[in-house]
N, C-alpha and C. Protein backbone atom coordinates (compact mmCIF):
# COMPACT_ATOMS: atom_id res chain seq x y z
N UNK A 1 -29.42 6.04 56.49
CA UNK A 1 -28.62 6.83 57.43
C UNK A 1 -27.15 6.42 57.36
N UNK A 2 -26.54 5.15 57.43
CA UNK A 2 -25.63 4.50 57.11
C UNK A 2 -24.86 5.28 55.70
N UNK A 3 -25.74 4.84 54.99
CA UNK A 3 -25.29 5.37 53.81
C UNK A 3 -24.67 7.20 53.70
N UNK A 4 -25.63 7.84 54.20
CA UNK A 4 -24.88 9.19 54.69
C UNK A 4 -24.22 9.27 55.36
N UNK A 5 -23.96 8.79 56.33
CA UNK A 5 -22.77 8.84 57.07
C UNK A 5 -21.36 8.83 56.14
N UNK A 6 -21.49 7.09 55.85
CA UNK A 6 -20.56 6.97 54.29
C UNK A 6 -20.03 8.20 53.71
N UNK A 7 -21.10 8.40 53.39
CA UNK A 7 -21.26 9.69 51.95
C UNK A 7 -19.80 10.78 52.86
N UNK A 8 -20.77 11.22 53.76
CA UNK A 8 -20.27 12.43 54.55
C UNK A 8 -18.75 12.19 54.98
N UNK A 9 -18.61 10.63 55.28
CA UNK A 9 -16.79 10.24 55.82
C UNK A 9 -15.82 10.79 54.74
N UNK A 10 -16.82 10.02 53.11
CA UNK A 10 -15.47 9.84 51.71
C UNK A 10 -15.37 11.62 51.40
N UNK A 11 -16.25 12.22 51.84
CA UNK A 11 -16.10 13.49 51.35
C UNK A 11 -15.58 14.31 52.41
N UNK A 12 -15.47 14.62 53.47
CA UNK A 12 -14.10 14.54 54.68
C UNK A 12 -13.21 14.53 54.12
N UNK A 13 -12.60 13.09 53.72
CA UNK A 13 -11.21 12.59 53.48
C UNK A 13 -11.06 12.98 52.00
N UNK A 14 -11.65 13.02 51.47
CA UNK A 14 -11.33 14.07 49.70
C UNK A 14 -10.75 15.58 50.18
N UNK A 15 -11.76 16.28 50.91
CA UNK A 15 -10.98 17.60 51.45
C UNK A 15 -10.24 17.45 52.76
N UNK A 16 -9.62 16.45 53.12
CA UNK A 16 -8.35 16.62 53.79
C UNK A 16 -7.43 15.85 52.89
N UNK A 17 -7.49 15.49 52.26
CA UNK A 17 -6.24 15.15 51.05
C UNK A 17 -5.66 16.25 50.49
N UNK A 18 -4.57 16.63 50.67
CA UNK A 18 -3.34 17.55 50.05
C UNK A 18 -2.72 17.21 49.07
N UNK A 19 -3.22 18.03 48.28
CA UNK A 19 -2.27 18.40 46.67
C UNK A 19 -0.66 18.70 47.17
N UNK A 20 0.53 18.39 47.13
CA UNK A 20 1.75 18.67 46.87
C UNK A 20 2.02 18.81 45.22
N UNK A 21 2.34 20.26 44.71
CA UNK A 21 3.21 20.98 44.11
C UNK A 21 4.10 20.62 44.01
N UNK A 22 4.82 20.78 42.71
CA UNK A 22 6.25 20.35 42.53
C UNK A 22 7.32 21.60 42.15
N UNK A 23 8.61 21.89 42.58
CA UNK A 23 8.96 22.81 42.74
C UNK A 23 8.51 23.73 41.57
N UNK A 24 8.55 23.08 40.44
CA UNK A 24 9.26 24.10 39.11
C UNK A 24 7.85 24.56 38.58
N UNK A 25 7.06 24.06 39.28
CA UNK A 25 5.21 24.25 39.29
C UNK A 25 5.16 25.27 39.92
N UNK A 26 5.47 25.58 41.45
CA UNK A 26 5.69 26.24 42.34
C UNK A 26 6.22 28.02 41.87
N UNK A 27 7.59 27.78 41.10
CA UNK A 27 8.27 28.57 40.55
C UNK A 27 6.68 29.26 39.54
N UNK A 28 6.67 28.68 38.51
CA UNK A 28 6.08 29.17 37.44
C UNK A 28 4.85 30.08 37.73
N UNK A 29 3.88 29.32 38.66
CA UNK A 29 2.68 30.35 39.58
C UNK A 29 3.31 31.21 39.93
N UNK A 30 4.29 31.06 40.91
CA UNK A 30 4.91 32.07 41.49
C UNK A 30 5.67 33.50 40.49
N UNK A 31 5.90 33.11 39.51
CA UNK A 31 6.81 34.15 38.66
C UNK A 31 4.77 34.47 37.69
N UNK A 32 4.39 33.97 37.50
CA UNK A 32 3.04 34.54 36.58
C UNK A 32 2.41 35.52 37.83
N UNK A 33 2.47 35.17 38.68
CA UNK A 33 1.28 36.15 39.99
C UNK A 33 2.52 37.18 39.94
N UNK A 34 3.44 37.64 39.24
CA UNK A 34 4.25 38.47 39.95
C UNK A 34 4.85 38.15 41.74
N UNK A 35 5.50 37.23 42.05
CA UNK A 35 6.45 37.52 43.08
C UNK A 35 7.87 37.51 42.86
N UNK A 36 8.27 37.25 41.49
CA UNK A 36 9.95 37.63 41.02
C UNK A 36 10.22 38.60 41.16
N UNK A 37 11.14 39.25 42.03
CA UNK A 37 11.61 40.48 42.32
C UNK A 37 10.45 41.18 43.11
N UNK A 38 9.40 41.14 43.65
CA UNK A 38 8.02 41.67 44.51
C UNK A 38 9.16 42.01 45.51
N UNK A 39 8.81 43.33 45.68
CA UNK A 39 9.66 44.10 47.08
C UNK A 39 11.04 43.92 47.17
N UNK A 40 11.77 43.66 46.15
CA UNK A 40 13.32 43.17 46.10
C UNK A 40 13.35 41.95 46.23
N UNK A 41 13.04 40.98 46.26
CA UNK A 41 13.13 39.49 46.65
C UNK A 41 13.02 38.73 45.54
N UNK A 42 13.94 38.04 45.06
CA UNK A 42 14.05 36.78 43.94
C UNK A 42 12.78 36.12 44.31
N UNK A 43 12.48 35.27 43.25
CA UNK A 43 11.18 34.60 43.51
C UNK A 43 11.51 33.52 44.12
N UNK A 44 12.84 32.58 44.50
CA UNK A 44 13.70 32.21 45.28
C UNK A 44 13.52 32.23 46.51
N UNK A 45 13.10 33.34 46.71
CA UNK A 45 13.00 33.55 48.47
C UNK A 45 11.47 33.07 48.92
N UNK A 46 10.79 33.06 47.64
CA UNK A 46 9.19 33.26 48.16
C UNK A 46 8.98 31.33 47.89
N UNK A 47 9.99 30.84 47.10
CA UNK A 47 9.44 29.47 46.61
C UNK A 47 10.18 28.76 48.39
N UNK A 48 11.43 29.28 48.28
CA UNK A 48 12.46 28.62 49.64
C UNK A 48 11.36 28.63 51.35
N UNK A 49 10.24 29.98 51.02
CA UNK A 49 9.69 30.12 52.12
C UNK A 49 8.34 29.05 52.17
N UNK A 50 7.30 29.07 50.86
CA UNK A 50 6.67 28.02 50.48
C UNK A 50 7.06 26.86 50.80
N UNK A 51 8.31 26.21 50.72
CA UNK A 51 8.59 24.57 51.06
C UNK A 51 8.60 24.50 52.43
N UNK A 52 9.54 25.51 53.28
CA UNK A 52 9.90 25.32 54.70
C UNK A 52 8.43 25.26 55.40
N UNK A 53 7.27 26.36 54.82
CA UNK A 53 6.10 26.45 55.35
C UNK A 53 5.10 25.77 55.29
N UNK A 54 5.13 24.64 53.91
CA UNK A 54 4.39 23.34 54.00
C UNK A 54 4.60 22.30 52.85
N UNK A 55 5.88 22.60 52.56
CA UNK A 55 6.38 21.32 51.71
C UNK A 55 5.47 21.61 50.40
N UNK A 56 5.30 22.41 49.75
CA UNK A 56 4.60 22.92 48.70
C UNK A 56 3.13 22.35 48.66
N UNK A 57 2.09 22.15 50.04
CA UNK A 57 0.83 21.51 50.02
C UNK A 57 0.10 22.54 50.41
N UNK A 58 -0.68 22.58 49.03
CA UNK A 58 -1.51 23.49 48.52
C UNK A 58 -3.09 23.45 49.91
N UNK A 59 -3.64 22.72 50.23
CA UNK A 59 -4.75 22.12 51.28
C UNK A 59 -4.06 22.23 52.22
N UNK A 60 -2.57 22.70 53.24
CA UNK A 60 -2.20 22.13 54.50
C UNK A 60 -2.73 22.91 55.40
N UNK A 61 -3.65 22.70 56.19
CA UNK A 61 -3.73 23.63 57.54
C UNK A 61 -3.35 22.64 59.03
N UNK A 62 -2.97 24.05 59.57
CA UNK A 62 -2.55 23.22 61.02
C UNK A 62 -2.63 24.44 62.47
N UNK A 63 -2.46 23.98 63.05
CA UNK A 63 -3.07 24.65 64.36
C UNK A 63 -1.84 25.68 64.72
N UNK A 64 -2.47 27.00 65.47
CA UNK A 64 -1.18 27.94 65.37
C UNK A 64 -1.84 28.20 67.11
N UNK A 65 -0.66 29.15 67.35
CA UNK A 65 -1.02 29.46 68.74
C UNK A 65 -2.37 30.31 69.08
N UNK A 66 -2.66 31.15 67.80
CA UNK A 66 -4.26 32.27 68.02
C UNK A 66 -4.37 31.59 66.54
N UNK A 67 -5.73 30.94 66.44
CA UNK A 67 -6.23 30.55 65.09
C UNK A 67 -5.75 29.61 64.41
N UNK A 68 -5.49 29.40 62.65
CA UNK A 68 -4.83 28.58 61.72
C UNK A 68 -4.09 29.13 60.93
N UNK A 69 -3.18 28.26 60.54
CA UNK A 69 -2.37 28.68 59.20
C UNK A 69 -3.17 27.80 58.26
N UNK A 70 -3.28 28.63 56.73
CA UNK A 70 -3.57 28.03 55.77
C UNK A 70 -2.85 27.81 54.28
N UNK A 71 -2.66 27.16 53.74
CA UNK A 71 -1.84 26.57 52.51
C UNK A 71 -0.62 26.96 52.10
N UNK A 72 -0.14 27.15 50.92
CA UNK A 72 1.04 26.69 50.43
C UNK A 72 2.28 28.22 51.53
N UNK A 73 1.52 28.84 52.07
CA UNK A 73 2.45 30.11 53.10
C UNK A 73 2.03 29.76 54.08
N UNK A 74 1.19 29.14 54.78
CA UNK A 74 0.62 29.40 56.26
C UNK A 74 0.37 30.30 56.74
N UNK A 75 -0.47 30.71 56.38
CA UNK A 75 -1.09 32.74 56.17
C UNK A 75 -2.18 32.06 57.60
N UNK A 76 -1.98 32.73 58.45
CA UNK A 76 -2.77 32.45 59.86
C UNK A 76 -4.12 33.41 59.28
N UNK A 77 -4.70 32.42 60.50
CA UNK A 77 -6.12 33.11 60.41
C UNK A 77 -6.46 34.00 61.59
N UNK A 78 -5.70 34.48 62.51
CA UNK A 78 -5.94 35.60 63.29
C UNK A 78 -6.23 36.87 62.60
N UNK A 79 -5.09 37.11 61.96
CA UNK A 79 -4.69 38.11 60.85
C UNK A 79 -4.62 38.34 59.95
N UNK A 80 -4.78 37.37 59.49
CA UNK A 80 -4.75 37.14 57.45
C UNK A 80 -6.15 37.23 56.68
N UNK A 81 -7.14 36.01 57.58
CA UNK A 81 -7.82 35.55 56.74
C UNK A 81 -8.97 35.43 57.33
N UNK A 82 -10.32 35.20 57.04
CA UNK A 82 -11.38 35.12 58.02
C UNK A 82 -11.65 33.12 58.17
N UNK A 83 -11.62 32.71 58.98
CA UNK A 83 -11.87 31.26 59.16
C UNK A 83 -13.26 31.66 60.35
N UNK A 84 -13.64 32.71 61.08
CA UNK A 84 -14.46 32.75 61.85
C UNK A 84 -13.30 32.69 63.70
N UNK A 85 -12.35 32.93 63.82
CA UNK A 85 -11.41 32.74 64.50
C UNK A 85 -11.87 34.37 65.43
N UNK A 86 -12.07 34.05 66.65
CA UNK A 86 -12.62 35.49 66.89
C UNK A 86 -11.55 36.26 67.24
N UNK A 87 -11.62 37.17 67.20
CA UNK A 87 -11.22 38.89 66.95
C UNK A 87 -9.81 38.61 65.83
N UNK A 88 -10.38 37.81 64.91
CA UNK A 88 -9.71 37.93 63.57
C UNK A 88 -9.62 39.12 62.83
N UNK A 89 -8.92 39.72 62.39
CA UNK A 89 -8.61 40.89 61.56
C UNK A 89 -9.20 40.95 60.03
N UNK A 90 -8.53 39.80 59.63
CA UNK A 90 -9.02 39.35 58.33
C UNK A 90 -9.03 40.58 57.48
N UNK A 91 -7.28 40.62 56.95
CA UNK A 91 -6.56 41.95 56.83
C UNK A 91 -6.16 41.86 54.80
N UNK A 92 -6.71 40.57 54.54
CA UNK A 92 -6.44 40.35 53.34
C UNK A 92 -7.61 40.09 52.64
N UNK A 93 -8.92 40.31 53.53
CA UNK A 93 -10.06 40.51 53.18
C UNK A 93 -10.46 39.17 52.49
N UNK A 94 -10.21 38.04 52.70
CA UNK A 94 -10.70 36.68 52.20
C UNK A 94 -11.16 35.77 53.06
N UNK A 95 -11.88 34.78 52.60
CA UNK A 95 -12.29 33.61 53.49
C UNK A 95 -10.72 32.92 53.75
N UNK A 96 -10.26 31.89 54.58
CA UNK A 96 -9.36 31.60 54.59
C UNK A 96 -9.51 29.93 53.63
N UNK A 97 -10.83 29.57 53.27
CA UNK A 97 -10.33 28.84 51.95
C UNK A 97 -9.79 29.44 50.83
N UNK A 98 -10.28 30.42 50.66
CA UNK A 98 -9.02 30.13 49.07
C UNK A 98 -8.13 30.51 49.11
N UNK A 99 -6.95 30.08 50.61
CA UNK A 99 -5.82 29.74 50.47
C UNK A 99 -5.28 28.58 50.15
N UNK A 100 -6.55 27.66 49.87
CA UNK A 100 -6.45 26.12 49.72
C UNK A 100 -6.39 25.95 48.37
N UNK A 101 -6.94 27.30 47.44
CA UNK A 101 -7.11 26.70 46.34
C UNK A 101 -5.28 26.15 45.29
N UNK A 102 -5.39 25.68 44.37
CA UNK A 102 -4.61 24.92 43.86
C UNK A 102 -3.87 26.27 43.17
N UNK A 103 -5.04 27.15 42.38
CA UNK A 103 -3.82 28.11 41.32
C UNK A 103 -3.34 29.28 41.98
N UNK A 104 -3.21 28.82 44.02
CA UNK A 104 -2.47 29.96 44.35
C UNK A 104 -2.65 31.32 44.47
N UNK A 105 -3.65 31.82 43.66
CA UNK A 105 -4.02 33.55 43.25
C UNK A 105 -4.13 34.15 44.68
N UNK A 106 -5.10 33.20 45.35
CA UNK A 106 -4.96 34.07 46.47
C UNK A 106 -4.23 33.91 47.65
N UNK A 107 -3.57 33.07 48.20
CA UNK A 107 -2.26 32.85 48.49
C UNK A 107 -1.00 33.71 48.27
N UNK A 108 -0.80 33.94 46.98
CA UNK A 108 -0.12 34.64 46.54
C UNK A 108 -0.29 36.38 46.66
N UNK A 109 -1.73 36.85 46.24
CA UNK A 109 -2.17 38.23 46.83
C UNK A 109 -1.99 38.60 48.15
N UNK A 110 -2.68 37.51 49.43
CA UNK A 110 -2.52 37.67 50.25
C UNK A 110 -0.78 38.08 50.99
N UNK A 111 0.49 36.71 50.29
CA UNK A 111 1.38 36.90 50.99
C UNK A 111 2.13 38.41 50.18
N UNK A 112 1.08 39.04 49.04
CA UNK A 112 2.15 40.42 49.04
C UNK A 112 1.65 41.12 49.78
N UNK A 113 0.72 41.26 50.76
CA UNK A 113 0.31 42.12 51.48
C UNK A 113 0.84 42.58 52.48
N UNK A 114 0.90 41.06 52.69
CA UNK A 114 1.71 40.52 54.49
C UNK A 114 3.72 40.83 54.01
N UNK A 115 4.16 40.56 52.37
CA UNK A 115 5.59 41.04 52.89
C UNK A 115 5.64 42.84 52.63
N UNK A 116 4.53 43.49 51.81
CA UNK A 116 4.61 44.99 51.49
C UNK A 116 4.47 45.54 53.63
N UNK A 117 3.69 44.70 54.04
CA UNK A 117 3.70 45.02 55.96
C UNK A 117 4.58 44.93 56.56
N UNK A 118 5.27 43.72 56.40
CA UNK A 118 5.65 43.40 57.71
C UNK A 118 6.86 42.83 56.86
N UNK A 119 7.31 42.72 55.51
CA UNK A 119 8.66 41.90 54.90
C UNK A 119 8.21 40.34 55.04
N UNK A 120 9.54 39.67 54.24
CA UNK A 120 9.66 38.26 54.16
C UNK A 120 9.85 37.65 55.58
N UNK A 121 10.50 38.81 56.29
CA UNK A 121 10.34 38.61 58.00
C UNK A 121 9.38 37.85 59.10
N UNK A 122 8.19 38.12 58.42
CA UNK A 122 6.94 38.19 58.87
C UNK A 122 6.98 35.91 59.13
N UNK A 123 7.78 35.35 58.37
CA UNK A 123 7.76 34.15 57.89
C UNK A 123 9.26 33.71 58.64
N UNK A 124 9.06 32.86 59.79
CA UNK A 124 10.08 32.78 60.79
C UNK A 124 11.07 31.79 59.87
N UNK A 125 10.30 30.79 59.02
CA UNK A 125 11.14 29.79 58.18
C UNK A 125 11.57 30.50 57.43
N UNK A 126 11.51 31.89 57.23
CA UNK A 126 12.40 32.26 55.48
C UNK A 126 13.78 32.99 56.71
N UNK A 127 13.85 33.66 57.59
CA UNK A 127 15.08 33.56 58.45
C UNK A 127 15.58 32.81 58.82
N UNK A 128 14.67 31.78 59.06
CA UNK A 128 15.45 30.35 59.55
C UNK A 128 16.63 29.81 58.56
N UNK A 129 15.87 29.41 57.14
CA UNK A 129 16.25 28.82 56.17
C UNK A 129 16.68 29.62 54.97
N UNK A 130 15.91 30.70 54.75
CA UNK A 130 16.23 31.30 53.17
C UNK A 130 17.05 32.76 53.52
N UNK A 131 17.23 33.63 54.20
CA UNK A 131 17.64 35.10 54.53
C UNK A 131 19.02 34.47 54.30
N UNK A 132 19.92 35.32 53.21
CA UNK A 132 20.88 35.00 53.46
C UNK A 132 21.69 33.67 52.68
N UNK A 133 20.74 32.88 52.20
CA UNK A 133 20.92 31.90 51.28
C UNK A 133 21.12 31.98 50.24
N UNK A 134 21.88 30.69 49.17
CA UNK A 134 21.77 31.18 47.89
C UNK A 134 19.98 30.59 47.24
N UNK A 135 19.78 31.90 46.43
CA UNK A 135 18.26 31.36 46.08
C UNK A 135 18.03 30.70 44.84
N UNK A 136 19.04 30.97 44.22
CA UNK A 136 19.07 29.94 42.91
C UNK A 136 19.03 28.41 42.67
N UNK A 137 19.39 27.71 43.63
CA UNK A 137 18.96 26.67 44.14
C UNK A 137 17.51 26.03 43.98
N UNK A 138 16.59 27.04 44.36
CA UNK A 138 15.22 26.86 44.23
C UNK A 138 14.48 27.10 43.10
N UNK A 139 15.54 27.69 41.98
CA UNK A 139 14.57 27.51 40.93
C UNK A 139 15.31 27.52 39.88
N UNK A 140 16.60 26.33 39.93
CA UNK A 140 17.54 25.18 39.25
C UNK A 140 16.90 24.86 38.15
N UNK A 141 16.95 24.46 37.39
CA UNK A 141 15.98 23.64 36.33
C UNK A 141 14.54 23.92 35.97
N UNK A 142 14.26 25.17 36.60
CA UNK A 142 13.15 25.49 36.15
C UNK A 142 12.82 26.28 34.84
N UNK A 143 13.86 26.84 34.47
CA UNK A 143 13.84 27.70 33.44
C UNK A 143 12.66 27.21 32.06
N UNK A 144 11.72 28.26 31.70
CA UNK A 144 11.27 28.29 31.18
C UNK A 144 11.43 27.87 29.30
N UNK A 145 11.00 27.37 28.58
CA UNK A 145 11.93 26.62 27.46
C UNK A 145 11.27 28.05 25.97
């Protein structure tokens, strides 16, 4: 019994361990899923909104006022995603893990949904921090060789 317990703690703390992304990693998913230029927006705007929203950690969830936000956007689970969050919408038609996953795909599907709806708007940190900014900044040295 001991021993499961064990078992059950180390494997807990494996899936609450967060992958952090590194920007020019960030960039490159981001420009292969198509969000360079997605709805007028440099891919700049979508990497600048990614950091403010969880420091590029791919696993981050955290508690929102109705439901969760989940990974590298904080795509809530009222509206976004199904976590079981009741009278969830679950408008992007996914579980809200595989916003956790690492290659982004759905993360990325999901947040064109949410800016083709509602804009980059929809993401209080990209007004906060990126509307209006220079976006080149965010993807400095990334250039492809």
């Amino acid at each position: 019994m001991k021993v499961t317990i064990a078992v059950l703690c180390l494997m807990w703390l494996c899936l609450c361990e967060s992958r952090r992304l590194k920007r020019c990693d960030v960039v490159r998913i981001f420009k292969q899923e198509g969000l360079d230029g997605f709805e007028g927006f440099s891919v700049g705007n979508y990497v600048c909104t990614a950091y403010w929203e969880s420091r590029f950690k791919t696993h981050r969830v955290r508690s929102a006022d109705t439901g969760k936000d989940y990974g590298i956007f904080q795509i809530n689970s009222f509206k976004w995603c199904d976590d079981g969050t009741p009278g969830g919408k679950n408008k992007c038609k996914i579980p809200c893990s595989d916003l956790l996953k690492d290659d982004l795909k759905a993360s990325v599907e999901c947040a064109k949904l949410i800016v083709k709806t509602e804009g980059l708007k929809s993401w209080d940190t990209w007004g906060s921090y990126c509307k209006g900014r220079k976006m080149s900044r965010w993807v400095k040295g990334c250039e492809e060789h």
